[in-house]
Protein backbone atom coordinates (compact mmCIF):
# COMPACT_ATOMS: atom_id res chain seq x y z
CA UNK A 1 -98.77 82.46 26.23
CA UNK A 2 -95.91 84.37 27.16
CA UNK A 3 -92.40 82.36 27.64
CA UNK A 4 -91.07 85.08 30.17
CA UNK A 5 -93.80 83.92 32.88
CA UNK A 6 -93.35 80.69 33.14
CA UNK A 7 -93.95 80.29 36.82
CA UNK A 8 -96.64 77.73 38.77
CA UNK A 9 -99.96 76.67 37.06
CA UNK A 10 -102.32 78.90 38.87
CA UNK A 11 -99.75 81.58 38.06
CA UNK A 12 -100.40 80.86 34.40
CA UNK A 13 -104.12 80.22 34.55
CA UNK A 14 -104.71 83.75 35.81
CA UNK A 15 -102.38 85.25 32.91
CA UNK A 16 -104.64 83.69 30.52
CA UNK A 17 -107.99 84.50 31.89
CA UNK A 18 -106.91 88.23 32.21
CA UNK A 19 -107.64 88.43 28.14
CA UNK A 20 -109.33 85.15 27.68
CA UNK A 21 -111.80 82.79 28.82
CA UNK A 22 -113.87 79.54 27.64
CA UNK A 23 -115.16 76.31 29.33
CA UNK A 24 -112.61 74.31 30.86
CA UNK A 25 -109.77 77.27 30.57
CA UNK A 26 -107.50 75.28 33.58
CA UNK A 27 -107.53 71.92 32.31
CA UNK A 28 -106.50 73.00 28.82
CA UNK A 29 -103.62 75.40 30.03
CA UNK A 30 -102.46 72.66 32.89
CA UNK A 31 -102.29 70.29 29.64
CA UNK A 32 -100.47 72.88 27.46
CA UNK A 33 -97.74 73.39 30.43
CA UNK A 34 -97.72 69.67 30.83
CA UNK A 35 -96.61 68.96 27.21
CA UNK A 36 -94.66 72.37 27.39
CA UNK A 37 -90.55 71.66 27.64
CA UNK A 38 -89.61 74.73 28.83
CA UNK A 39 -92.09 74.87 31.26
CA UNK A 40 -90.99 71.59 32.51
CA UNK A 41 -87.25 72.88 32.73
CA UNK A 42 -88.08 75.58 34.44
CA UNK A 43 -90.82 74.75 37.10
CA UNK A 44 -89.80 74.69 41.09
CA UNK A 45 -88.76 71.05 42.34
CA UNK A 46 -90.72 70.04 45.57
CA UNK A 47 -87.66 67.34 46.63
CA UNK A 48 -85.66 68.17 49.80
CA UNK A 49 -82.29 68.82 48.76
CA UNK A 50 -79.27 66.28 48.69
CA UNK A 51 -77.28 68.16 51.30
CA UNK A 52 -73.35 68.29 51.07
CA UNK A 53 -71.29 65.92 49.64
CA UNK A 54 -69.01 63.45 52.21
CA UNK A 55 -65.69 62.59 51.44
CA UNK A 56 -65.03 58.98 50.93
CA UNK A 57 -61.90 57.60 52.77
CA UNK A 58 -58.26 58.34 51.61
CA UNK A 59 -56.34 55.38 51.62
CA UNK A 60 -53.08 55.60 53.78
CA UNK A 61 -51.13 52.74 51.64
CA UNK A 62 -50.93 52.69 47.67
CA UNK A 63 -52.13 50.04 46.56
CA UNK A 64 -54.59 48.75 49.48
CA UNK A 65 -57.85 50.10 47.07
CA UNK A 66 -57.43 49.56 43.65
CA UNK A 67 -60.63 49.64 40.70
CA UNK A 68 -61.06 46.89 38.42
CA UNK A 69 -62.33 47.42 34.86
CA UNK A 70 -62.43 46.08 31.31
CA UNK A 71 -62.22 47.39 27.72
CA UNK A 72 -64.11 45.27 25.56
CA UNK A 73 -64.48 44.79 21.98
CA UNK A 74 -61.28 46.15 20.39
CA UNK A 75 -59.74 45.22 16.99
CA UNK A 76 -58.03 41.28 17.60
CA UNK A 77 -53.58 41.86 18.23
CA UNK A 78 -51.65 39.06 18.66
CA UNK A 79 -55.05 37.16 19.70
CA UNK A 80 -55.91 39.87 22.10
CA UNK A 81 -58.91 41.98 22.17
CA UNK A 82 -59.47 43.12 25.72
CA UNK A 83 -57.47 44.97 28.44
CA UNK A 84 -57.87 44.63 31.88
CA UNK A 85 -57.58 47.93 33.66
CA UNK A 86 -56.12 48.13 37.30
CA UNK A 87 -55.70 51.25 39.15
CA UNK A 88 -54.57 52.73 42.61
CA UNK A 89 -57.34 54.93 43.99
CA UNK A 90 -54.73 57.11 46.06
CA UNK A 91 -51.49 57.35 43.40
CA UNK A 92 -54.21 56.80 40.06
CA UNK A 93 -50.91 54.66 38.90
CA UNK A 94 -53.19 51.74 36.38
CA UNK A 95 -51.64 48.88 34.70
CA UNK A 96 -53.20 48.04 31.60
CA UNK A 97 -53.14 44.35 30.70
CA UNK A 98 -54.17 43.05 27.54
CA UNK A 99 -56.12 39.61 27.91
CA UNK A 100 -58.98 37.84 25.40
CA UNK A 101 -62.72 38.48 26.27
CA UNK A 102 -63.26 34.71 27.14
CA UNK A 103 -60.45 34.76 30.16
CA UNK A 104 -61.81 32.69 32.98
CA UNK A 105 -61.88 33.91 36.41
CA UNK A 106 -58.89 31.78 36.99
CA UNK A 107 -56.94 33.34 34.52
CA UNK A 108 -58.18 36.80 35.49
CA UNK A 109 -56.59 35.89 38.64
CA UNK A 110 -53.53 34.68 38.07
CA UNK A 111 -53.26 38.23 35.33
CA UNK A 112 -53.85 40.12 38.36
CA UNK A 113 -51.49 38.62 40.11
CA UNK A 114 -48.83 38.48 37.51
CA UNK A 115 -49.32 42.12 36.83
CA UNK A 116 -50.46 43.93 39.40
């Protein structure tokens, strides 16, 4: 089949039939574009689309929204092997805090507090 007209089914069916025919002809070429990647790639999406993106809030304070995260599963220093990761969403100043992988939520706490 040819890979420039790779439009809907029925738009396939009838390029085949044009040269060729035999029992069952739709089923077979509905399978082929089924299994076919570039046919999948390139057929027409029936979704609505997303629309336009909003803009989340800007913080008017540094500080006031901060995000949180971890990184795991790093070589053992000084009996550390994690660092807690604390940044401002409207400066994107972090702190990065080295801590152990078993820290309670107590100590996470007080770390934060310490820190941060």
């Amino acid at each position: 089949m040819p890979a420039v007209e790779h439009g809907g089914k029925w738009k396939m069916v009838e390029l085949v039939i044009r040269n060729y025919w035999w029992p069952e002809v739709t089923r077979e070429v509905g399978q082929y574009m089924e299994r076919c990647d570039l046919c999948q790639w390139m057929k027409n999406r029936t979704e609505e689309v997303a629309g336009k993106l909003k803009l989340g809030e800007v913080p008017e304070k540094p500080w006031t929204h901060i995000s949180v995260d971890f990184i795991t599963k790093l070589l053992i220093v000084a009996g550390k092997d994690t660092i807690l990761v604390a940044c401002d969403q409207l400066s994107k100043m972090a702190h990065f805090i080295v801590t152990i992988e078993g820290t309670t939520v107590k100590g996470l706490a007080r770390l934060f507090r310490d820190n941060v």
